[in-house]
Protein backbone atom coordinates (compact mmCIF):
# COMPACT_ATOMS: atom_id res chain seq x y z
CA UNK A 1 -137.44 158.44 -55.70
CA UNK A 2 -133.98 159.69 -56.20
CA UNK A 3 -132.26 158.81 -59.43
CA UNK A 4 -128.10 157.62 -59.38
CA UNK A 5 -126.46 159.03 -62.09
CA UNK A 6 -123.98 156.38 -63.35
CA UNK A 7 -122.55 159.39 -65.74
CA UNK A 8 -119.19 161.07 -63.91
CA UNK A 9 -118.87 164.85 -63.48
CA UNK A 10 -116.62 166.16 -65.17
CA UNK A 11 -113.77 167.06 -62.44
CA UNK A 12 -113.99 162.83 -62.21
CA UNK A 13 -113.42 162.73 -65.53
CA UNK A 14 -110.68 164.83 -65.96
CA UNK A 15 -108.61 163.67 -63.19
CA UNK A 16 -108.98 159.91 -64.83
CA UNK A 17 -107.52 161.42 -67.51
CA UNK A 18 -104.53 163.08 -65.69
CA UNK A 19 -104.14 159.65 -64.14
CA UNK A 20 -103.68 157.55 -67.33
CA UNK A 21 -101.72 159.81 -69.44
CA UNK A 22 -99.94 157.54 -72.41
CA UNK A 23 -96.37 158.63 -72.53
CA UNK A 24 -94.25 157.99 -75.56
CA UNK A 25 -92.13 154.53 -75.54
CA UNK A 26 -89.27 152.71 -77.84
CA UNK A 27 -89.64 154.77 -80.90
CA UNK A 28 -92.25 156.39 -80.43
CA UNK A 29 -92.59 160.45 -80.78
CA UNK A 30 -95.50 163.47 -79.75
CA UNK A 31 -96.01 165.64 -82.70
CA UNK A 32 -98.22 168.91 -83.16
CA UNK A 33 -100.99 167.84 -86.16
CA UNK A 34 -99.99 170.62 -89.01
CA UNK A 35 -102.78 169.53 -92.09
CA UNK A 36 -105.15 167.25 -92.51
CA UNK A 37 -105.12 165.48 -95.75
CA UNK A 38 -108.31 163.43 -95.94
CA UNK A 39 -108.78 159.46 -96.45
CA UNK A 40 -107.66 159.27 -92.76
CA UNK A 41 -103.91 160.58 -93.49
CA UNK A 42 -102.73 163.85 -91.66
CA UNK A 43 -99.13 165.77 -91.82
CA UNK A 44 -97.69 166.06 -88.65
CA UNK A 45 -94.56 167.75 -86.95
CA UNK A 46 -92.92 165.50 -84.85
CA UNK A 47 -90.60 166.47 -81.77
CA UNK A 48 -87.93 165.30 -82.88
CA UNK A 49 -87.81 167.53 -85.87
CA UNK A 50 -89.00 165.95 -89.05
CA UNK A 51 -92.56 166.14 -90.89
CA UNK A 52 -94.02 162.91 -91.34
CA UNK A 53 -97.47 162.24 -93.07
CA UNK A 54 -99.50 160.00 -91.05
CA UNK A 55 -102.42 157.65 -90.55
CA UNK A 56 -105.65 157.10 -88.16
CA UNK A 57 -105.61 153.13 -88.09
CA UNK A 58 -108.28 151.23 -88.84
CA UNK A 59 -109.00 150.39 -85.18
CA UNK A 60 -108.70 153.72 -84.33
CA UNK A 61 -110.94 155.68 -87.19
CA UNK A 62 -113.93 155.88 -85.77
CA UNK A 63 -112.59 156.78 -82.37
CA UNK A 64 -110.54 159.30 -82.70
CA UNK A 65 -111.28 162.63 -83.97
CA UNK A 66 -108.20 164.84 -84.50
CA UNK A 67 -107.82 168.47 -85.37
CA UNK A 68 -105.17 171.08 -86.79
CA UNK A 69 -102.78 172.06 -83.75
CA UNK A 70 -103.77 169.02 -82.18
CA UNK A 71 -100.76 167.04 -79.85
CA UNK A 72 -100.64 163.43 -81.02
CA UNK A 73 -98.58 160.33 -80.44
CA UNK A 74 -96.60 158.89 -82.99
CA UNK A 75 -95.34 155.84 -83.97
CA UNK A 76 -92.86 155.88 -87.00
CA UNK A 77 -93.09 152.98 -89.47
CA UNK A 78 -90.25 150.67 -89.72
CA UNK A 79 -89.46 151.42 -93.43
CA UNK A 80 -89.54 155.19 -94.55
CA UNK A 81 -90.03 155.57 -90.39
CA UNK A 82 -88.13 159.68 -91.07
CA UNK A 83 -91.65 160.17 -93.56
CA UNK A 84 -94.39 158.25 -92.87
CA UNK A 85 -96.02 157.16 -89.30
CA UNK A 86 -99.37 156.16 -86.80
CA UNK A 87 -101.07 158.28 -84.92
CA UNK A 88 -101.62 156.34 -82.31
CA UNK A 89 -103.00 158.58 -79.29
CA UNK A 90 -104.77 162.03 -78.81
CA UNK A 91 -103.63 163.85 -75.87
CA UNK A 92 -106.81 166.00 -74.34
CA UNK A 93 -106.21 169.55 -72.85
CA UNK A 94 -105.41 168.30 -69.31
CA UNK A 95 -102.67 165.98 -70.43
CA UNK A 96 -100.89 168.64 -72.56
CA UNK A 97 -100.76 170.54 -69.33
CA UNK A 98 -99.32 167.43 -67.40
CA UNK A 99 -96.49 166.96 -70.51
CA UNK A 100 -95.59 170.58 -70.49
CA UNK A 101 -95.34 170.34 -66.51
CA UNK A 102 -93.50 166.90 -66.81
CA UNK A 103 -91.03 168.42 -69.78
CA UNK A 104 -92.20 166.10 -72.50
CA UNK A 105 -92.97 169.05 -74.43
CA UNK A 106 -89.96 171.28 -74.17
CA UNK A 107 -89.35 171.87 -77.83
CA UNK A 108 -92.98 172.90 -78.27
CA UNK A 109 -91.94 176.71 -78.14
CA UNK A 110 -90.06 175.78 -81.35
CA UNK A 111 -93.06 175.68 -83.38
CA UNK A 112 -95.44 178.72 -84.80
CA UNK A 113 -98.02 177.38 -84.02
CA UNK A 114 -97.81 178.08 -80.46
């Protein structure tokens, strides 16, 4: 008796990623993660030039694990939006790859970090 794996390889699961890559909308900003700061809060250098400290919502705390150097999407608050912000999304590998290609990520060479 042959067995079906319901699991996908991971070539499947990479190209499902490429395929549903979140870009940034409105307001919204991809930032490099710089520190991590505990209780949830990070410090993270935004694109578009400022340093913002920012939060894992609740929804999103047990789900997603973030890292220094990190690329993240960010969603500035409406008040003190220039210092304080959401991480909202973490891009894997494969989509930094697709941004770069795409030129989401143009002022990335900007940064020490890479």
């Amino acid at each position: 008796m042959a067995r079906k794996d319901k699991k996908k390889s991971r070539e499947e699961q990479i190209r499902e990623e490429i395929r549903r890559v979140k870009l940034p909308r409105k307001n919204q900003t991809l930032g490099v993660l710089e520190r991590r700061l505990g209780g949830s809060r990070a410090e993270v250098r935004c694109l578009d030039g400022k340093t913002r400290i920012c939060r894992i919502p609740g929804r999103l705390k047990r789900r997603l694990w973030v890292r220094e150097g990190n690329i993240v999407l960010i969603e500035p608050w409406e008040l003190s939006g220039d210092e304080k912000g959401d991480i909202i999304y973490k891009y894997s590998k494969a989509q930094v790859q697709l941004l770069k290609r795409k030129g989401y990520l143009k002022n990335l060479d900007e940064f020490d970090a890479f």
